[in-house]
Protein backbone atom coordinates (compact mmCIF):
# COMPACT_ATOMS: atom_id res chain seq x y z
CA UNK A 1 70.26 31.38 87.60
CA UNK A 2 66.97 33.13 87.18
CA UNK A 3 66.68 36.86 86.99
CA UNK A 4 64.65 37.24 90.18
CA UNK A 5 67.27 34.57 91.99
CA UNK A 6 70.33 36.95 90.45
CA UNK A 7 69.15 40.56 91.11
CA UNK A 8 68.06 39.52 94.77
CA UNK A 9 71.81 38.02 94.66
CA UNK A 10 73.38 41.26 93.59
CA UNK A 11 70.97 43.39 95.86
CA UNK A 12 72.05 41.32 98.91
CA UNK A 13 76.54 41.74 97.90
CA UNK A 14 75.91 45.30 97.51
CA UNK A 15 74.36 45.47 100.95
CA UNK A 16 77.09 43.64 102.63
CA UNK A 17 79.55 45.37 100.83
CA UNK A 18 81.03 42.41 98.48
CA UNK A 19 82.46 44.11 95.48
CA UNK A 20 83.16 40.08 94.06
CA UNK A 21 80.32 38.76 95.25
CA UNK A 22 77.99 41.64 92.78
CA UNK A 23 80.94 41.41 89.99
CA UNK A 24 80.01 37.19 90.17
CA UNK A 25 76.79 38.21 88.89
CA UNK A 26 77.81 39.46 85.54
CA UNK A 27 79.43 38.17 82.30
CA UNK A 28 83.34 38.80 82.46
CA UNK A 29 82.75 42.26 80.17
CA UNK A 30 79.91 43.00 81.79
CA UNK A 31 78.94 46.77 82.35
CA UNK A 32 77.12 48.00 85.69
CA UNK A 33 75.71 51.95 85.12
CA UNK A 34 75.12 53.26 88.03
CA UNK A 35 72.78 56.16 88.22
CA UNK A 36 75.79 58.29 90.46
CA UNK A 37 79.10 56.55 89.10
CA UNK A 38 78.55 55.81 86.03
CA UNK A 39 79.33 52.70 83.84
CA UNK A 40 81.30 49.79 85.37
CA UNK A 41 82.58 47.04 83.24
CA UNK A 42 84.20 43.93 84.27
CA UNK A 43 86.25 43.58 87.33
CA UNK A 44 85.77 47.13 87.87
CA UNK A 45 82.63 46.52 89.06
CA UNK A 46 83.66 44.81 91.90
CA UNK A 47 86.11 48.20 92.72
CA UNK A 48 83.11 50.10 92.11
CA UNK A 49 81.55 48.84 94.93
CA UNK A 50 84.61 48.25 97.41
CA UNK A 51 86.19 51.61 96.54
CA UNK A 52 83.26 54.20 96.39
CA UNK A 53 79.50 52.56 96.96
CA UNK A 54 81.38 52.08 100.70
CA UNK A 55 83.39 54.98 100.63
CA UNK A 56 80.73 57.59 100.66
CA UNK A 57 77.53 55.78 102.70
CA UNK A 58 76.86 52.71 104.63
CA UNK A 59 73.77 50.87 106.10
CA UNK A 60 73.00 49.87 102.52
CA UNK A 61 68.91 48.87 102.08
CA UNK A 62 67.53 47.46 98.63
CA UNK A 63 64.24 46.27 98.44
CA UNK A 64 63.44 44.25 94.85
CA UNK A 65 59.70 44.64 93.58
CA UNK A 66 57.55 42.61 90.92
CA UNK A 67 60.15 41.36 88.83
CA UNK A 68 60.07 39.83 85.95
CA UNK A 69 62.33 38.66 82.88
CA UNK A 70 61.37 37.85 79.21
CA UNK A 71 63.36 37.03 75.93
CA UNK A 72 66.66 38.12 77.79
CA UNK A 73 65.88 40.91 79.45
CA UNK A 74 65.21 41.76 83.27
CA UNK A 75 63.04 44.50 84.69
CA UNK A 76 62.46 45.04 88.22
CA UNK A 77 61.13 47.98 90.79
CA UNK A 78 63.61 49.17 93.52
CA UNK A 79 63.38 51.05 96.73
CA UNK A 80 67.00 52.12 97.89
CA UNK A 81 68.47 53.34 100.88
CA UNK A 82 71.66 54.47 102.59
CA UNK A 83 73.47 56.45 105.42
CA UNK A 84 76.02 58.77 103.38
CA UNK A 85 79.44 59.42 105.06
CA UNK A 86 80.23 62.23 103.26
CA UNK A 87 81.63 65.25 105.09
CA UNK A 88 78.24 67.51 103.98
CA UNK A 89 75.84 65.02 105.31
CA UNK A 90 77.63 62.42 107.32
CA UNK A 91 74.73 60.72 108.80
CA UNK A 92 71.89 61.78 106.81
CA UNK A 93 70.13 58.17 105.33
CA UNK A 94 68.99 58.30 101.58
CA UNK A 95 66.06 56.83 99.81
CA UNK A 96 64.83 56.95 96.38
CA UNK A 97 63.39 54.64 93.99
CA UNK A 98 63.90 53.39 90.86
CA UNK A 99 64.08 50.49 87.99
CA UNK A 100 66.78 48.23 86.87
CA UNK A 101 66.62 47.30 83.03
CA UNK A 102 69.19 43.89 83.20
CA UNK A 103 70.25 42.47 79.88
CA UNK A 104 70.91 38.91 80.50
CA UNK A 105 73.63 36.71 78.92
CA UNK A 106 74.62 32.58 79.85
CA UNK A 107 72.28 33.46 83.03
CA UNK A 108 74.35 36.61 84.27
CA UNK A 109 73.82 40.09 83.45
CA UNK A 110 75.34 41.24 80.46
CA UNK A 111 74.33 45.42 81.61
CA UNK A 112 72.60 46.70 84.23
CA UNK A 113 71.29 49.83 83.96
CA UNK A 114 69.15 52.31 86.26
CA UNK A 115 66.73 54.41 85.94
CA UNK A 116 65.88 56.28 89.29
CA UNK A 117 64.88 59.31 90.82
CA UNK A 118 67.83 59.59 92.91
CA UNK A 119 67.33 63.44 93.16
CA UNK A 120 64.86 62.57 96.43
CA UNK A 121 68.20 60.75 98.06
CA UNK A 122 70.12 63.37 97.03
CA UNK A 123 67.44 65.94 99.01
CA UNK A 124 67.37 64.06 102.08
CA UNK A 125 70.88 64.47 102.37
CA UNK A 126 70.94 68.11 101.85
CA UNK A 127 72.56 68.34 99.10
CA UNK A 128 73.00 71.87 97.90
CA UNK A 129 70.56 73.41 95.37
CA UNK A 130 73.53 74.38 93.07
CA UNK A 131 75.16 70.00 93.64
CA UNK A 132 72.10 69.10 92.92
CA UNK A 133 71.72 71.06 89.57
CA UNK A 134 75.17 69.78 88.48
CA UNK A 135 73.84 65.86 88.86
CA UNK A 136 70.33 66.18 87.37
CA UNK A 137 73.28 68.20 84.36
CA UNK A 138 75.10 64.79 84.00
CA UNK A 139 72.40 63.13 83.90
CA UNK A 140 70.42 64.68 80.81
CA UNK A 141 73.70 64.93 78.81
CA UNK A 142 74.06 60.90 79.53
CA UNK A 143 70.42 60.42 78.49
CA UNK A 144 71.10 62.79 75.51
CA UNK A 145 73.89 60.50 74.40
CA UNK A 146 72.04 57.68 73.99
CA UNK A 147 71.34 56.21 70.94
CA UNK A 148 67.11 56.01 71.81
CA UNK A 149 67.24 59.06 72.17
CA UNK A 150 68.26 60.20 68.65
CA UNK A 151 65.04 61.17 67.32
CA UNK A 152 64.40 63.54 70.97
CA UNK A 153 67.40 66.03 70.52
């Protein structure tokens, strides 16, 4: 399947809420990072999805921008939205933005990985200043970790 064709796939399961239908689109040890869960590999994935992406929010939107695949690898712009159902902002809809790097393997993704600015979602649900500080924590110390990112620490 082409990368456009598979990401708009994946989009659309994660918006209805189909934990297989998103794991379908990745290699059997596939990993999904998610920029608030973390890394997903295999048939977690489709857990990941079913047991918290639906959990904590629903009214899922994901919009796909300009994207566009070479020599393996997947890149394409993303506005995302949801209604979080979590007790400190039960109704409150998120939106943020970001880009999904997508390492392809046998026409399925191999990783998917995010980079977003998911501290505007996180803001339009209220989350407190201090919650906010703890996430935006995580997040450096995962960048950190990375091996490109060596030669920056």
């Amino acid at each position: 399947m082409a990368f456009q064709d598979l990401i708009a796939s994946m989009a659309a399961a994660v918006e209805r809420g189909d934990g297989a239908g998103v794991a379908a689109c990745f290699t059997p040890d596939g990993i999904y990072h998610d920029v608030f869960y973390g890394p997903f590999q295999g048939r977690a994935i489709a857990d990941m999805i079913d047991n918290y992406f639906h959990r904590d929010a629903t009214n899922f939107k994901w919009d796909l921008h300009d994207p566009v695949e070479a020599d393996g690898i997947g890149y394409v712009r993303y506005v995302f939205s949801y209604e979080s159902l979590l007790k400190s902002s039960k109704g409150k809809r998120a939106i943020f933005e970001g880009v999904a790097i997508c390492k392809m393997q046998d026409e399925l993704f191999a990783e998917y990985r995010e980079v977003a600015n998911a501290v505007t979602g996180l803001h339009c649900t209220g989350m407190a200043p201090e919650n906010m500080a703890k996430f935006i924590s995580k997040q450096c110390d995962e960048l950190r970790s990375r091996p490109e990112a060596a030669g920056h620490t």
